[in-house]
Protein backbone atom coordinates (compact mmCIF):
# COMPACT_ATOMS: atom_id res chain seq x y z
CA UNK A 1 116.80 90.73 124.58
CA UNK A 2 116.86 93.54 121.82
CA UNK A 3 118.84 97.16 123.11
CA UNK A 4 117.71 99.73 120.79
CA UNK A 5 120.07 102.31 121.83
CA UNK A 6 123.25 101.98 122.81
CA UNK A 7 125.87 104.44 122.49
CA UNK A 8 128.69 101.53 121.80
CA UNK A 9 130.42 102.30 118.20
CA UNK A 10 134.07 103.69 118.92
CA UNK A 11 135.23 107.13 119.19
CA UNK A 12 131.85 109.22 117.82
CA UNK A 13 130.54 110.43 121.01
CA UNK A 14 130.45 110.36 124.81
CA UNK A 15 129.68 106.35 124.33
CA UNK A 16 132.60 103.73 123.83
CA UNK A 17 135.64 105.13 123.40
CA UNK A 18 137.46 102.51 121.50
CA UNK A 19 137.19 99.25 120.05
CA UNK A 20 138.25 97.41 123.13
CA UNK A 21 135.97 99.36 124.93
CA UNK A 22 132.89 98.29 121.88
CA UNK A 23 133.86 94.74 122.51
CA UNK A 24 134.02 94.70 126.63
CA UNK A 25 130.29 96.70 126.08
CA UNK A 26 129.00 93.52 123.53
CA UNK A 27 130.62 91.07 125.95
CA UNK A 28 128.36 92.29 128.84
CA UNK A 29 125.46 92.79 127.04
CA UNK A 30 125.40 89.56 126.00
CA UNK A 31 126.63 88.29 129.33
CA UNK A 32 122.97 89.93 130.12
CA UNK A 33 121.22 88.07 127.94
CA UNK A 34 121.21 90.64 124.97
CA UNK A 35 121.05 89.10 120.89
CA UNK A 36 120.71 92.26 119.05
CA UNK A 37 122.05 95.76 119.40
CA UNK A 38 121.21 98.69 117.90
CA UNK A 39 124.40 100.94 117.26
CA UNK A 40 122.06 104.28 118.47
CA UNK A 41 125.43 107.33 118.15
CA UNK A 42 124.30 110.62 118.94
CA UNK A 43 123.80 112.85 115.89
CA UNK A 44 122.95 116.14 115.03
CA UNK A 45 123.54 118.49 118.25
CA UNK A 46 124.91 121.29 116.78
CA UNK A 47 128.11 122.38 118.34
CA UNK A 48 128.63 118.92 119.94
CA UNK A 49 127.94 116.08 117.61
CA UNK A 50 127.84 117.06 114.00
CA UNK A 51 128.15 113.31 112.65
CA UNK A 52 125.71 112.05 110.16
CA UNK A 53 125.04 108.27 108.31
CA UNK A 54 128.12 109.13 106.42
CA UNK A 55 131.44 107.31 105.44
CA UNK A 56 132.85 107.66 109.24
CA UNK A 57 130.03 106.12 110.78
CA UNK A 58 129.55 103.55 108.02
CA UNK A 59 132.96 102.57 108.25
CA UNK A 60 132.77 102.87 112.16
CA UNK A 61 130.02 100.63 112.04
CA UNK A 62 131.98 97.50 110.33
CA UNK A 63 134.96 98.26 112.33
CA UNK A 64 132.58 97.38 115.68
CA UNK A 65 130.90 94.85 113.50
CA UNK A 66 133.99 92.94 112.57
CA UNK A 67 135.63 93.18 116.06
CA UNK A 68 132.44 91.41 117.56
CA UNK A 69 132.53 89.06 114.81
CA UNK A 70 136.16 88.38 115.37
CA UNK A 71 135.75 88.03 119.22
CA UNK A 72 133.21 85.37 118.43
CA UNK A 73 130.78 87.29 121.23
CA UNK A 74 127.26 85.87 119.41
CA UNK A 75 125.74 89.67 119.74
CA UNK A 76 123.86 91.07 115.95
CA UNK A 77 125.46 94.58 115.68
CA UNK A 78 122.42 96.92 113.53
CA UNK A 79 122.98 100.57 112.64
CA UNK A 80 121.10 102.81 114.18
CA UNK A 81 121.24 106.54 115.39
CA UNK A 82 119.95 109.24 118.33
CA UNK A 83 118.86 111.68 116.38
CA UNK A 84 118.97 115.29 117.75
CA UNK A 85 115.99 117.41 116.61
CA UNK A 86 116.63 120.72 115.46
CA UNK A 87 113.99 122.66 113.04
CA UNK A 88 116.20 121.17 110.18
CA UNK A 89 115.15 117.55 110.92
CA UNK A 90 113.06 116.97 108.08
CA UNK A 91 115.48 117.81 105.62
CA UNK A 92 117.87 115.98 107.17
CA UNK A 93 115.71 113.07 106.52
CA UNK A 94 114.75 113.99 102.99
CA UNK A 95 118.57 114.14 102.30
CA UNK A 96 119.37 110.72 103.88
CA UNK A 97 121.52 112.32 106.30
CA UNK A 98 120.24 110.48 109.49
CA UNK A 99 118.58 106.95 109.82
CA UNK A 100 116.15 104.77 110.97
CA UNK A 101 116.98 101.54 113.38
CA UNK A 102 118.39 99.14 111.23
CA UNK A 103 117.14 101.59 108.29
CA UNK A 104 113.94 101.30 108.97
CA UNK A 105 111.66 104.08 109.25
CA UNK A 106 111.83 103.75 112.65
CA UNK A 107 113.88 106.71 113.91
CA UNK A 108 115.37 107.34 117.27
CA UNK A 109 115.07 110.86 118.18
CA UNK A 110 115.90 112.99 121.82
CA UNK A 111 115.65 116.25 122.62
CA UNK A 112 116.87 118.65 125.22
CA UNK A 113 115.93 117.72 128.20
CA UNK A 114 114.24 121.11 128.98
CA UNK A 115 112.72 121.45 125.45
CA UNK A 116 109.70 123.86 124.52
CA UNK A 117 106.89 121.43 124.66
CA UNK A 118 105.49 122.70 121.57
CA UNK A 119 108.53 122.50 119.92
CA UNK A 120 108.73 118.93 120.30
CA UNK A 121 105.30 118.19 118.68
CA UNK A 122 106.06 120.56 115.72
CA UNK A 123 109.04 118.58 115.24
CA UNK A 124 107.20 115.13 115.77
CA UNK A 125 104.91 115.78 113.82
CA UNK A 126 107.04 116.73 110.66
CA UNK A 127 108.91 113.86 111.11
CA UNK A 128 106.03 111.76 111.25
CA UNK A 129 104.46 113.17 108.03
CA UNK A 130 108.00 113.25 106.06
CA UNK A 131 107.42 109.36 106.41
CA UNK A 132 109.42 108.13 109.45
CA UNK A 133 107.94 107.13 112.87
CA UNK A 134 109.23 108.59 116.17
CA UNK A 135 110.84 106.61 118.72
CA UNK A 136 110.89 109.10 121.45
CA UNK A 137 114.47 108.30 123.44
CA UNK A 138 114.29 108.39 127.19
CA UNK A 139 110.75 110.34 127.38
CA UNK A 140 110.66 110.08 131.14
CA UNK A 141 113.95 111.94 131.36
CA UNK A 142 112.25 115.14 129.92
CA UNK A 143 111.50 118.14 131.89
CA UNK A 144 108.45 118.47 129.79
CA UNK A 145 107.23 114.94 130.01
CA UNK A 146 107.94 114.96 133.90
CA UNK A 147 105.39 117.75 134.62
CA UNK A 148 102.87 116.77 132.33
CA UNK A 149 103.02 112.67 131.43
CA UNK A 150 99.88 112.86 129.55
CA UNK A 151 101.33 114.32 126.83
CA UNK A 152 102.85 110.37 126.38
CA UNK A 153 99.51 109.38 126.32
CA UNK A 154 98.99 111.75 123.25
CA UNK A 155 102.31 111.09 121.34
CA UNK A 156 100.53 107.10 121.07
CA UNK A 157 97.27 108.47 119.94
CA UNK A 158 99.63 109.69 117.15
CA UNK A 159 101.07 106.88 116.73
CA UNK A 160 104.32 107.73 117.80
CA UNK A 161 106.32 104.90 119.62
CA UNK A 162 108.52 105.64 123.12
CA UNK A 163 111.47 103.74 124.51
CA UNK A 164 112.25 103.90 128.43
CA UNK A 165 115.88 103.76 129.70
CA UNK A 166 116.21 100.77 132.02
CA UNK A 167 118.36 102.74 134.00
CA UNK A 168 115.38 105.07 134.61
CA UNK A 169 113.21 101.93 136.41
CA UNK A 170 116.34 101.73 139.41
CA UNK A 171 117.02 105.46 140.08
CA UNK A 172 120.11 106.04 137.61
CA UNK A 173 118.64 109.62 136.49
CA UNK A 174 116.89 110.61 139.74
CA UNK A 175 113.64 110.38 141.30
CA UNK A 176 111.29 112.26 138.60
CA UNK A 177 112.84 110.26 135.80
CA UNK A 178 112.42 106.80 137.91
CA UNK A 179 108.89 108.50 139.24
CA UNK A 180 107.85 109.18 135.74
CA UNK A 181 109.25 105.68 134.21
CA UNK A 182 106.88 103.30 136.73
CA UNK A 183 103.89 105.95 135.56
CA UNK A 184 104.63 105.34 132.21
CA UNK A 185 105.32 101.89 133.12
CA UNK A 186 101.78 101.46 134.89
CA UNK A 187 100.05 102.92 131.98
CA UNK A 188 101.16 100.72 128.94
CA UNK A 189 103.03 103.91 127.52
CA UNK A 190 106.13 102.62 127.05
CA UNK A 191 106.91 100.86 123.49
CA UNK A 192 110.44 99.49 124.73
CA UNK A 193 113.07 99.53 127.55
CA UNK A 194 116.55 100.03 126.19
CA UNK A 195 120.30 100.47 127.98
CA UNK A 196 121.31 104.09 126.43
CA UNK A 197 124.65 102.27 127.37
CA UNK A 198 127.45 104.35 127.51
CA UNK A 199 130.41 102.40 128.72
CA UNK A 200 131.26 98.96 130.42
CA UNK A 201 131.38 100.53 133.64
CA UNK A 202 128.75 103.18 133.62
CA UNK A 203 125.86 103.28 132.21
CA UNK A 204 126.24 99.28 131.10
CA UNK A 205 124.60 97.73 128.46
CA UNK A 206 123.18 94.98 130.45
CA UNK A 207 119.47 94.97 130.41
CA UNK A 208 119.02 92.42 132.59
CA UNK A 209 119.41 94.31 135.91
CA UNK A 210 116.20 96.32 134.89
CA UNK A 211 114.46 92.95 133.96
CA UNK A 212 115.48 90.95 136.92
CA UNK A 213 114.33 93.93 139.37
CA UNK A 214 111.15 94.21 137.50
CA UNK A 215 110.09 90.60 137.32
CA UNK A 216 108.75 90.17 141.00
CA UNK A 217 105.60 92.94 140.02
CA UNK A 218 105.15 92.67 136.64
CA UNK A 219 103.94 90.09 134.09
CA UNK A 220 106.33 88.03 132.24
CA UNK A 221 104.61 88.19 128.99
CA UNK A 222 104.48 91.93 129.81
CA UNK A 223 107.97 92.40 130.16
CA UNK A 224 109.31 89.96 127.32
CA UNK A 225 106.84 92.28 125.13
CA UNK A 226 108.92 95.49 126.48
CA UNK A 227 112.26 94.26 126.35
CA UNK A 228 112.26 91.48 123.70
CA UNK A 229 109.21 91.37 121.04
CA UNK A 230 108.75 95.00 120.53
CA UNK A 231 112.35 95.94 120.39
CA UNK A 232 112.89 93.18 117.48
CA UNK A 233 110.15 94.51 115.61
CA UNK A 234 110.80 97.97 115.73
CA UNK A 235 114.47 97.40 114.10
CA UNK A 236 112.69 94.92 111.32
CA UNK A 237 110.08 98.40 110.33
CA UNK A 238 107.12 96.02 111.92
CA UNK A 239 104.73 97.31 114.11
CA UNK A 240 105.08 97.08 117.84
CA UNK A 241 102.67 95.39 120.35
CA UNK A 242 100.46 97.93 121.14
CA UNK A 243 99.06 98.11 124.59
CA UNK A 244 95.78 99.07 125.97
CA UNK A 245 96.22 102.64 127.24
CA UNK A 246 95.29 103.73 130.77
CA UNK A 247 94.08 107.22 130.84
CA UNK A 248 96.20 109.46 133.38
CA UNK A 249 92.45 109.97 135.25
CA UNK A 250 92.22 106.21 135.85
CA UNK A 251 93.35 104.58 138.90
CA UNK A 252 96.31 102.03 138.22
């Protein structure tokens, strides 16, 4: 499987802590049945998380890269990043300050969970003009997105991508987030399920529980597209499986 966000580079955020926590996080992902990883640290929430794709993540990066390596645990570390949207995003951008997965134009992005609807359009939509697509993190954890999941349906339309938590399918995040996740789910809205790991303990990186407890309803081919196909081809700037959309007035 391919995780597209994972909070599991040491010491920038509320992820992994250290390096021995980075490695026991790789060892269980790929315990899981995980190949790729995409190193997704939370960026740009002002007061909170001020990092950028600068030296300290760059050389955070190889550090977690290296240690892997080192451990021999057969997991392909990429770069990555959760990008906070503020108004400034596009410039951010412009100036290089924030990336893609695996610098591609494929960008990570999350916003307060009780955003201004309209303010997450605006901001979608600049990004998606300034070049970059949007991979919307956790969309059925949003306040906005709970209330009014059609607004999913429109973010495709646009051609904007969305990534699931697998948390999200078992409960983790509550019932509207796991209510929202199988509607998504049932209506070929989501573009990929990833961890949004946060430590070897909580939060784990290991897909596989979301997989396994998914498999008995679901098609295999489905599911390999969700968690394995799309996932690799969003981090090599390809573009995704795209699934025939259910309209929220059709019956599923």
């Amino acid at each position: 499987m391919v995780d597209i966000h994972c909070h599991i580079l040491p010491g920038l955020d509320d992820g992994a802590a250290t390096v021995y926590d980075t490695l026991d996080m790789a060892y269980l992902a790929y315990k899981s049945g995980t190949e790729q990883i995409a190193a997704t640290s939370h960026c740009n929430i002002p007061g909170l998380y001020n990092n950028y794709y600068d030296d300290v993540y760059r050389n955070t990066f190889k550090l977690a890269q290296n240690a892997i390596e080192n451990e021999g645990i057969p997991i392909t570390l990429m770069p990555g990043m959760e990008v906070f949207a503020t108004a400034n995003l596009p410039q951010l951008i412009a100036e290089k300050k924030v990336i893609g997965l695996n610098n591609t134009r494929n960008i990570l992005i999350e916003f307060n969970f009780s955003e201004d609807p309209e303010f997450a359009d605006f901001i979608l939509n600049k990004v998606y003009s300034s070049g970059m697509t949007p991979v919307i993190a956790h969309a059925e954890r949003y306040d906005f997105v709970q209330e009014y999941p059609e607004r999913v349906f429109q973010w495709h339309s646009k051609g904007y991508f969305v990534q699931v938590n697998k948390g999200s399918f078992c409960g983790r995040f509550g019932r509207s987030a796991e209510k929202t996740a199988f509607l998504l789910l049932n209506h070929n809205l989501i573009t990929a399920v990833a961890s949004d790991a946060h430590s070897q303990v909580r939060r784990t990186p290991c897909m596989s529980e979301a997989y396994d407890y998914l498999a008995p309803e679901y098609p295999e081919e489905y599911l390999n597209d969700l968690f394995i196909t799309n996932p690799r081809r969003l981090c090599r700037g390809e573009a995704p499986i795209q699934f025939q959309k259910i309209p929220f007035d059709e019956k599923v």
